[in-house]
PDB file of N, CA and C in Angstrom:
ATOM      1  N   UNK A   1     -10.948  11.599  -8.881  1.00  0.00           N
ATOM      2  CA  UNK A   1     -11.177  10.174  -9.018  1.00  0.00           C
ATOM      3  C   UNK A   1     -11.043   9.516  -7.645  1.00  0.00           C
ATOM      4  N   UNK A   2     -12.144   8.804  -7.413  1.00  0.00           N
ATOM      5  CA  UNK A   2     -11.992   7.916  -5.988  1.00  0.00           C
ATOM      6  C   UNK A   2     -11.248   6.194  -6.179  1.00  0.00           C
ATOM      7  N   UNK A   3     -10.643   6.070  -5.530  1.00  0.00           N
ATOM      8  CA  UNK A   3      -9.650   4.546  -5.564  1.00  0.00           C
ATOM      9  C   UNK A   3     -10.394   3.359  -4.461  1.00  0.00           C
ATOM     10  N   UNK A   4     -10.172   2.607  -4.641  1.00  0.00           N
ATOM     11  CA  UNK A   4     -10.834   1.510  -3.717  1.00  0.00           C
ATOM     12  C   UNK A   4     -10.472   1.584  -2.326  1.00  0.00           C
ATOM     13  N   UNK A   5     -11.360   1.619  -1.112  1.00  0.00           N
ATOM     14  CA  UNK A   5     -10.389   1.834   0.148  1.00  0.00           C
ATOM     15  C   UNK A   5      -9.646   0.283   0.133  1.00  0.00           C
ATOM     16  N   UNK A   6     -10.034  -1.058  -0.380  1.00  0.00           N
ATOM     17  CA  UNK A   6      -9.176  -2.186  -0.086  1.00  0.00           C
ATOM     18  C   UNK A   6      -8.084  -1.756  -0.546  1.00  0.00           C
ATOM     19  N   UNK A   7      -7.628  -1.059  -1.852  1.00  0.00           N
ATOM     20  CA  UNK A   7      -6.665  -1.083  -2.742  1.00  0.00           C
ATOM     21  C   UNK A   7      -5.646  -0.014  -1.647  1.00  0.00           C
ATOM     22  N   UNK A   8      -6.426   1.158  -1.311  1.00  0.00           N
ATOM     23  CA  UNK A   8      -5.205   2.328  -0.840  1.00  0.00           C
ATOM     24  C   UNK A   8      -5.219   1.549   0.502  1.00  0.00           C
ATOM     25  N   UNK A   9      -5.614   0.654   1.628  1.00  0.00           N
ATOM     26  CA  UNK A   9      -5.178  -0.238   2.990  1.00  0.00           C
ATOM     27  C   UNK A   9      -4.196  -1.499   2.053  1.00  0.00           C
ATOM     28  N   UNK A  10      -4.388  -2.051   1.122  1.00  0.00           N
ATOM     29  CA  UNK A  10      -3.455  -2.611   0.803  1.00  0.00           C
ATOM     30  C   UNK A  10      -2.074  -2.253   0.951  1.00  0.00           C
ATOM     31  N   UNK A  11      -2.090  -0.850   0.003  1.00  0.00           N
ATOM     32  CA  UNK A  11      -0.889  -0.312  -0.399  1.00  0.00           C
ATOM     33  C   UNK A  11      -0.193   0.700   1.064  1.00  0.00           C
ATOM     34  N   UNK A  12      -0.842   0.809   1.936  1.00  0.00           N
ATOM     35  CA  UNK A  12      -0.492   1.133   3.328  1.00  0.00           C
ATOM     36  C   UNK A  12       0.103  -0.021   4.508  1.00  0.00           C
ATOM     37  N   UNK A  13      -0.583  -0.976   4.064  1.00  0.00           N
ATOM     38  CA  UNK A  13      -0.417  -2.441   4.641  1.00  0.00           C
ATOM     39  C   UNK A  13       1.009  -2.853   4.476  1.00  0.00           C
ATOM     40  N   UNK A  14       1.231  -2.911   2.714  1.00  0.00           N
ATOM     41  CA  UNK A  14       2.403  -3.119   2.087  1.00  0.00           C
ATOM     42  C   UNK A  14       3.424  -2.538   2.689  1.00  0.00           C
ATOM     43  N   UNK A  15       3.322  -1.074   2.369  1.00  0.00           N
ATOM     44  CA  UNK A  15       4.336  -0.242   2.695  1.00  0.00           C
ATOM     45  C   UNK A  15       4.890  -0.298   4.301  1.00  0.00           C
ATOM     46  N   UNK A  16       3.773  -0.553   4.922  1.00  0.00           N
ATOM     47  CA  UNK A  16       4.171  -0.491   6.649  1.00  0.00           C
ATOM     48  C   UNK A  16       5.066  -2.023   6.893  1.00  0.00           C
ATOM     49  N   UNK A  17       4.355  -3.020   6.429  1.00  0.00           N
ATOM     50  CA  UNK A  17       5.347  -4.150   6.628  1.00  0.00           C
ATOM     51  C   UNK A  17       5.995  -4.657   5.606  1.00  0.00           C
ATOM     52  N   UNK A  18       6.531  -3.773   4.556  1.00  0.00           N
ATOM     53  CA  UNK A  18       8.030  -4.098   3.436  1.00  0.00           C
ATOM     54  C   UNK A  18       7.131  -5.331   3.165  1.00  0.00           C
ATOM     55  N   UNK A  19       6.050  -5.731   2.417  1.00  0.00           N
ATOM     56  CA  UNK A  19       5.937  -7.531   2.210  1.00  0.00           C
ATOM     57  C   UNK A  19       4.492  -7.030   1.118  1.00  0.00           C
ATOM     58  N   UNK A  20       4.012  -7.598   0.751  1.00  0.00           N
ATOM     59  CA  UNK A  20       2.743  -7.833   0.046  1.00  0.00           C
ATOM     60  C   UNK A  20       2.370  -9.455   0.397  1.00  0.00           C
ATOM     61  N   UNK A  21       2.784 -10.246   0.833  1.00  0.00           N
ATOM     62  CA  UNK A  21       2.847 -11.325   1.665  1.00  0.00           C
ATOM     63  C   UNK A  21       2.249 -11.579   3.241  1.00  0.00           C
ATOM     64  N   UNK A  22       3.199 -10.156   4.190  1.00  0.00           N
ATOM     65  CA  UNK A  22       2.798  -9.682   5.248  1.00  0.00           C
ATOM     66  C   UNK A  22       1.571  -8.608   5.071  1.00  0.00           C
ATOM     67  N   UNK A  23       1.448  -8.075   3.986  1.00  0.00           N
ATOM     68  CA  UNK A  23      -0.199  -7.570   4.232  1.00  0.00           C
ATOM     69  C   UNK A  23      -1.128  -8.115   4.060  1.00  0.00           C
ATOM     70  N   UNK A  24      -1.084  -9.469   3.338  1.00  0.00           N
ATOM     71  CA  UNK A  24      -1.803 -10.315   2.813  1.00  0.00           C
ATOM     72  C   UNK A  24      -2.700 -10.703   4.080  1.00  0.00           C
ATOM     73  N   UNK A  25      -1.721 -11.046   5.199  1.00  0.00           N
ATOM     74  CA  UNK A  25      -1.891 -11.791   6.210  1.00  0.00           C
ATOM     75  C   UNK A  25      -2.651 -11.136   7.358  1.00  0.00           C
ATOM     76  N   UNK A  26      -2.228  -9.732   7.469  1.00  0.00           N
ATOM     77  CA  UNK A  26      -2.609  -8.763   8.456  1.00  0.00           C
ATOM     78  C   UNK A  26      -4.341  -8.293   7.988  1.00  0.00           C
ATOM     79  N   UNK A  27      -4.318  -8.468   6.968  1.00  0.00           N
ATOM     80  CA  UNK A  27      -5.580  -7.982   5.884  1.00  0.00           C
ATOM     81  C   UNK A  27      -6.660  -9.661   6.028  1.00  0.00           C
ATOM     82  N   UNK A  28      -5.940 -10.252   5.974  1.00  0.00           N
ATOM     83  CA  UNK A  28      -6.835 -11.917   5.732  1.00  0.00           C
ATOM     84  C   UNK A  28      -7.286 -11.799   4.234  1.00  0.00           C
ATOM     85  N   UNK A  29      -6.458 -12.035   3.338  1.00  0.00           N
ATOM     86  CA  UNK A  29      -6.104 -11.683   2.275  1.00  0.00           C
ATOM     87  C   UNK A  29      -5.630 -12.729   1.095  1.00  0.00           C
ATOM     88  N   UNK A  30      -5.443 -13.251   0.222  1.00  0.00           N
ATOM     89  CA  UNK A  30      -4.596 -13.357  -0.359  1.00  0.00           C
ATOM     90  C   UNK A  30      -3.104 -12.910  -0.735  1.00  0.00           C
ATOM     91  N   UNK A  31      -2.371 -13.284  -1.275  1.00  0.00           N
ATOM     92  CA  UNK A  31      -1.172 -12.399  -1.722  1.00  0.00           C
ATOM     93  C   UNK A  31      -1.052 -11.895  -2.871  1.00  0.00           C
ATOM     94  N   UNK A  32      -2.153 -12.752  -3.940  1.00  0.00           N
ATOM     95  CA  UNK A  32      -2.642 -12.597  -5.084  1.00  0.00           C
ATOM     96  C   UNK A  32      -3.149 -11.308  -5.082  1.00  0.00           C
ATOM     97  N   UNK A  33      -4.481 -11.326  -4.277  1.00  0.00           N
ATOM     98  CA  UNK A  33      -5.366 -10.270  -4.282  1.00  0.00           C
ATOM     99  C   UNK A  33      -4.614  -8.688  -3.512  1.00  0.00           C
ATOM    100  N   UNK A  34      -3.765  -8.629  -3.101  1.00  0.00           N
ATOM    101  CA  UNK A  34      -3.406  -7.466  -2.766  1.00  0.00           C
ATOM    102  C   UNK A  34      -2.447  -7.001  -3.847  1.00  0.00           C
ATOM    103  N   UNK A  35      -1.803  -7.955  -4.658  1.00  0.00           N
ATOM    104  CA  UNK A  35      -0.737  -7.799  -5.313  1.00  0.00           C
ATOM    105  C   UNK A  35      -1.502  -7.088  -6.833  1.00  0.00           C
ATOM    106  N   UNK A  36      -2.830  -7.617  -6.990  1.00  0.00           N
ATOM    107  CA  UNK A  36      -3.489  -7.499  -8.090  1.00  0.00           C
ATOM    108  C   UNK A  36      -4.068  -6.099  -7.494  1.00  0.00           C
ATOM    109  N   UNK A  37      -4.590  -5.942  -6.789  1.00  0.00           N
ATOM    110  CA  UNK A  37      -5.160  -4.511  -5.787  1.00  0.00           C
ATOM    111  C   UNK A  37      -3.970  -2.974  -5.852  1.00  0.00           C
ATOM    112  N   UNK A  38      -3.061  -3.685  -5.976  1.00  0.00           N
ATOM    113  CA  UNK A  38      -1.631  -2.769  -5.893  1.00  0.00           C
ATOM    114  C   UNK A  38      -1.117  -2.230  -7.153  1.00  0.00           C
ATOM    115  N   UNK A  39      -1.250  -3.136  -7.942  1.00  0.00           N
ATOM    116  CA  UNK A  39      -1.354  -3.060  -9.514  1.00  0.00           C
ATOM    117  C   UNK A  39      -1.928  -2.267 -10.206  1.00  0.00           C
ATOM    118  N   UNK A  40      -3.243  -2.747  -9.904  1.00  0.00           N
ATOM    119  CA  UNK A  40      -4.481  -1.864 -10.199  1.00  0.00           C
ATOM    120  C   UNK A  40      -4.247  -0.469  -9.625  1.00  0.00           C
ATOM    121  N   UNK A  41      -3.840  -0.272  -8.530  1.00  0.00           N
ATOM    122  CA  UNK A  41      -4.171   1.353  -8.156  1.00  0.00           C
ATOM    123  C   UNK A  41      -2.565   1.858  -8.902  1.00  0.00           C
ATOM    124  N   UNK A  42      -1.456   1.260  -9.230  1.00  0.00           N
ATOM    125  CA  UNK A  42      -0.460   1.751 -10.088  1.00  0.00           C
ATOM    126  C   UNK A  42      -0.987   2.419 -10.956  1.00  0.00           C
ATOM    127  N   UNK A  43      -1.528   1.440 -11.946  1.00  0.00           N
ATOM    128  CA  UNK A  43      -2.532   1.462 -13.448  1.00  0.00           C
ATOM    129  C   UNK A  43      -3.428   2.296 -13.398  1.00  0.00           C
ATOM    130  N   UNK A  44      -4.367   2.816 -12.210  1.00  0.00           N
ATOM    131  CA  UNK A  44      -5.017   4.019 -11.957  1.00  0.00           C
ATOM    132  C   UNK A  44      -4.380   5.537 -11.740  1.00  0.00           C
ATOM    133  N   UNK A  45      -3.744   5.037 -11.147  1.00  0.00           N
ATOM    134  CA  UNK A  45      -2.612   6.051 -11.049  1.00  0.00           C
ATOM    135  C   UNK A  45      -1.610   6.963 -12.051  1.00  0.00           C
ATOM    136  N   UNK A  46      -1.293   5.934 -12.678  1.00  0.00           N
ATOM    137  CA  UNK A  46      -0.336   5.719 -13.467  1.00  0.00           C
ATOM    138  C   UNK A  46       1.350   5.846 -13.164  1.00  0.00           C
ATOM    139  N   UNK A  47       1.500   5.866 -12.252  1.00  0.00           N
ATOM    140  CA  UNK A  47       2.525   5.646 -11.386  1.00  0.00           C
ATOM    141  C   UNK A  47       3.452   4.006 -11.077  1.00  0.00           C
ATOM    142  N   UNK A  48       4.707   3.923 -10.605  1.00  0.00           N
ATOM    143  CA  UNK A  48       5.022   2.735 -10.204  1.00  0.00           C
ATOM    144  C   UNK A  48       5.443   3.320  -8.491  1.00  0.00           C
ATOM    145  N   UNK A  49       4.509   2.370  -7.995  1.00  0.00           N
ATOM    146  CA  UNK A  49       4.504   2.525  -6.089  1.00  0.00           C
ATOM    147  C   UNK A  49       5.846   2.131  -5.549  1.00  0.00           C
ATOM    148  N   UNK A  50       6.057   0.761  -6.360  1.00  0.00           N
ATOM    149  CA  UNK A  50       6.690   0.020  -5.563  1.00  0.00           C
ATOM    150  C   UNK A  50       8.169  -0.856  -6.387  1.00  0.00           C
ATOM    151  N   UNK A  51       9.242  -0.687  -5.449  1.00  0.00           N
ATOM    152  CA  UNK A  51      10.189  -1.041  -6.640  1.00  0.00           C
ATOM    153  C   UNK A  51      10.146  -3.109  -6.215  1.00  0.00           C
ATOM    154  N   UNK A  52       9.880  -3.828  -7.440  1.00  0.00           N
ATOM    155  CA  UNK A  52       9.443  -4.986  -6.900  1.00  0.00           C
ATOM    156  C   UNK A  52      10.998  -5.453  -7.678  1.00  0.00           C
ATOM    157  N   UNK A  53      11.763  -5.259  -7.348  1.00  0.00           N
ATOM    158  CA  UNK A  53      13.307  -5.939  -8.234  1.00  0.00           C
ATOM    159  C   UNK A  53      14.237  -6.236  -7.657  1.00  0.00           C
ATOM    160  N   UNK A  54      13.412  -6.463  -5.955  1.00  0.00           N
ATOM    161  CA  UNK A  54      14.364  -7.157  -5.379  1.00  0.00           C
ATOM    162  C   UNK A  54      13.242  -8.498  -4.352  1.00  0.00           C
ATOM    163  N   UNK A  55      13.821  -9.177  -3.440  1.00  0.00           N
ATOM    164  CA  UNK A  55      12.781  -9.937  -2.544  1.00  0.00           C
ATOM    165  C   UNK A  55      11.836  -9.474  -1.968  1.00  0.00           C
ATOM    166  N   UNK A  56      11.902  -8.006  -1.457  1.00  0.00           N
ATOM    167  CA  UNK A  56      11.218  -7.259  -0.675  1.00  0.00           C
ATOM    168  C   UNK A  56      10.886  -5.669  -1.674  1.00  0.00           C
ATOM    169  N   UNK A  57       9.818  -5.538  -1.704  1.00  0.00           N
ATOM    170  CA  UNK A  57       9.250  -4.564  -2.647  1.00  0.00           C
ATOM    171  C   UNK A  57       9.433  -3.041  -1.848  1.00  0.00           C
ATOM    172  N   UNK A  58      10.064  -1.873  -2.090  1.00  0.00           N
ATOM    173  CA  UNK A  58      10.223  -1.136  -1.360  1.00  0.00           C
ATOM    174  C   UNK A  58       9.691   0.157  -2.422  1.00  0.00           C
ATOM    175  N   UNK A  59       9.661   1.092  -1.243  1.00  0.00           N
ATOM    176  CA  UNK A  59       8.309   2.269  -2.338  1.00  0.00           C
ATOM    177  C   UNK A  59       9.476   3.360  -3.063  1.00  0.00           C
ATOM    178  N   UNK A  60       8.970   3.339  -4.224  1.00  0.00           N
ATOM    179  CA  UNK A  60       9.791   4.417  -5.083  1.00  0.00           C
ATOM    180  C   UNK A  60       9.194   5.891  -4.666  1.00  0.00           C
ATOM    181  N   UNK A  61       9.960   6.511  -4.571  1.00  0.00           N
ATOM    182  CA  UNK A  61       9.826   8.071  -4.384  1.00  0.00           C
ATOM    183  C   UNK A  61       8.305   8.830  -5.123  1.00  0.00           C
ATOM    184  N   UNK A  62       7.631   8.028  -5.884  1.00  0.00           N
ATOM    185  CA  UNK A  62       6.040   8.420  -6.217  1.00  0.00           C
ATOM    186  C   UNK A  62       5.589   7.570  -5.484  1.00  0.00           C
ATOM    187  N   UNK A  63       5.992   6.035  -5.023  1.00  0.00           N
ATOM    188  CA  UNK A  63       4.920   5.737  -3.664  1.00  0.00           C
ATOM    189  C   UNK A  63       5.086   6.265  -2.534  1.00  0.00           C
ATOM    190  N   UNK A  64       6.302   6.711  -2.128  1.00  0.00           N
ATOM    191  CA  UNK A  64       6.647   7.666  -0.612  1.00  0.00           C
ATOM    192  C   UNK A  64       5.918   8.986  -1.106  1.00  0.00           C
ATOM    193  N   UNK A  65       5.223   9.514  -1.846  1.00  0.00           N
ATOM    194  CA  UNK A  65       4.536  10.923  -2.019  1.00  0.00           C
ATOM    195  C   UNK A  65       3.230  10.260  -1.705  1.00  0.00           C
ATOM    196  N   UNK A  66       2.915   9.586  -2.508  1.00  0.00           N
ATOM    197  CA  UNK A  66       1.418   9.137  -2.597  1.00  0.00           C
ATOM    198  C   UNK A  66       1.077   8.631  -1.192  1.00  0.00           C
ATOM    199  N   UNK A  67       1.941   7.642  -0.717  1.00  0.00           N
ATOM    200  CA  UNK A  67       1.563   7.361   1.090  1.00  0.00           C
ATOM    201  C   UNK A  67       1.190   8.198   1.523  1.00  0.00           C
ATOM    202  N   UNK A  68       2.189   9.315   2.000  1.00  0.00           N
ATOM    203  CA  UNK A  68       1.559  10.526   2.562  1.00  0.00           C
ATOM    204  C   UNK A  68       0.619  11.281   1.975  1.00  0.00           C
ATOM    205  N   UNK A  69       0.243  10.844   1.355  1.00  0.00           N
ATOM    206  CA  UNK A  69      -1.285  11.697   0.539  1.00  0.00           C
ATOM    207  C   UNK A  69      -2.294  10.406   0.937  1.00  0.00           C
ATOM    208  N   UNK A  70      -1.816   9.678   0.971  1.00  0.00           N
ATOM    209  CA  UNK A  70      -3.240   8.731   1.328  1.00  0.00           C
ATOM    210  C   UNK A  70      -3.533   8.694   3.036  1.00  0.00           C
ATOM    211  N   UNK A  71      -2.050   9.194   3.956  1.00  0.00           N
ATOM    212  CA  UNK A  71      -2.698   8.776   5.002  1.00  0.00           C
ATOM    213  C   UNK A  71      -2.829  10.319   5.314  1.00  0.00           C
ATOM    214  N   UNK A  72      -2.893  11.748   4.909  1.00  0.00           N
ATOM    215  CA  UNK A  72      -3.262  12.739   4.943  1.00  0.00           C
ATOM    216  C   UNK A  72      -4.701  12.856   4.685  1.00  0.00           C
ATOM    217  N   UNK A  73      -5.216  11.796   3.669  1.00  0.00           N
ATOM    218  CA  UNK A  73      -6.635  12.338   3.080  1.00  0.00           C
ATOM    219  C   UNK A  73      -7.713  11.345   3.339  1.00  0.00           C
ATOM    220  N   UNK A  74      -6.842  10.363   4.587  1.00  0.00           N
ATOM    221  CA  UNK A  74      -8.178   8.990   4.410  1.00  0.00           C
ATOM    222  C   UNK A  74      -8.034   8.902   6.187  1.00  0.00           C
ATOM    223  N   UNK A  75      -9.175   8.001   6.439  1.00  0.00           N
ATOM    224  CA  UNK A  75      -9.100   7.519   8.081  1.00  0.00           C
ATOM    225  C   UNK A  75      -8.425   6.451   8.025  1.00  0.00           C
ATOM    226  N   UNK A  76      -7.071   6.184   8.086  1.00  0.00           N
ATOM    227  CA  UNK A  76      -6.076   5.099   7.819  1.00  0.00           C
ATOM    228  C   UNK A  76      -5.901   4.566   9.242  1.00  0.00           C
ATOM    229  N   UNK A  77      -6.434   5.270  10.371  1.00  0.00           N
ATOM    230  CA  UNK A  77      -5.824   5.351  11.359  1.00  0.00           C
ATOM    231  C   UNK A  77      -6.793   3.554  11.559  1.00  0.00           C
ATOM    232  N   UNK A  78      -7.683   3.226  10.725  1.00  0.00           N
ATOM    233  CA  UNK A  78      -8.475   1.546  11.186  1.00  0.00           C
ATOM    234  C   UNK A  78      -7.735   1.062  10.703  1.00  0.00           C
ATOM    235  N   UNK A  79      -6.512   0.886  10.111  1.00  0.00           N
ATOM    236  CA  UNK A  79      -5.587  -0.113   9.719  1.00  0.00           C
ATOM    237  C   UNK A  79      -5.083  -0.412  10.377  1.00  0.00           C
ATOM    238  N   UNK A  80      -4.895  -1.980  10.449  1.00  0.00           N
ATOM    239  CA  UNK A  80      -3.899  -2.758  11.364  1.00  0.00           C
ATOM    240  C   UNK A  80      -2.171  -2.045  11.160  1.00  0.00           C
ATOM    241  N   UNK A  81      -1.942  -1.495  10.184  1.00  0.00           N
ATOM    242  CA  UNK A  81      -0.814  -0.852  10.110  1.00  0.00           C
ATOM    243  C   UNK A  81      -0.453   0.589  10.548  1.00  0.00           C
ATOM    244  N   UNK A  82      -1.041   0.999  11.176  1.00  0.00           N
ATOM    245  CA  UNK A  82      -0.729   2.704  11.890  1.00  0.00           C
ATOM    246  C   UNK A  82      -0.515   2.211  13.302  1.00  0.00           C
ATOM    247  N   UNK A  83      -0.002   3.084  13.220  1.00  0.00           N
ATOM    248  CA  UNK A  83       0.816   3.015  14.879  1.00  0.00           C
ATOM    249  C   UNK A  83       0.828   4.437  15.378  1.00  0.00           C
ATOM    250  N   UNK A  84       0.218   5.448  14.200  1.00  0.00           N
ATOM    251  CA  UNK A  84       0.604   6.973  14.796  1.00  0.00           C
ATOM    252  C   UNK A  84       2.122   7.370  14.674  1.00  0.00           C
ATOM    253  N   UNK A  85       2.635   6.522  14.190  1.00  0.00           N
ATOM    254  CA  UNK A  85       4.031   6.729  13.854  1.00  0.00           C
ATOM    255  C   UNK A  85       4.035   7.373  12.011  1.00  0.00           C
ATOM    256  N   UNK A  86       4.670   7.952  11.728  1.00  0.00           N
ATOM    257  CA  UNK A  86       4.652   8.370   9.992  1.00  0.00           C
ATOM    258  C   UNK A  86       5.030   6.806   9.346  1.00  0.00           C
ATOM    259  N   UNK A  87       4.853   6.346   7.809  1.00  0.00           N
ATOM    260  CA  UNK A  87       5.055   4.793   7.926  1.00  0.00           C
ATOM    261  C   UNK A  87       6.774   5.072   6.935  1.00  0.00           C
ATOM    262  N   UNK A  88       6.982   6.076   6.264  1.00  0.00           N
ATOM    263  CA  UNK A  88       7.608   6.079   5.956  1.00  0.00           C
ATOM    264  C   UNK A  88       9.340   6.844   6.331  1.00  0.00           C
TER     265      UNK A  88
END
């Protein structure tokens, strides 16, 4: 199954700057639309990425697997969020 590239740069976006707020911004984005984008690839998934139960949404141990599977299997490296550094 193929996933949206907005949806998996969202969820890379997210993860690199702790925010769905701050990817919003880096993306030119909504906060809506990434948040709904993030959702959606959960719901595709069927997974929960992200633990949202506190101010700052931080990745549950199936989104720290899945990151590294997304920036293993995609050209992530055009995201405003790579640095060549691992994000997690």
């Amino acid at each position: 199954m193929h996933y949206s590239p907005e949806a998996l740069t969202a969820f890379v976006e997210a993860a690199a700057s702790g925010s769905f707020s701050a990817a919003a911004r880096r993306m030119r984005k909504s906060q809506s639309t990434i948040s709904t984008a993030i959702s959606n690839l959960e719901t595709d998934l069927g997974l929960t990425l992200f633990d949202r139960s506190t101010r700052q949404p931080t990745l549950t141990a199936q989104g720290e697997q899945v990151l590294g599977y997304v920036m293993l299997s995609t050209d992530i490296t055009d995201t405003p969020a790579y640095s060549g550094k691992p994000v997690v």
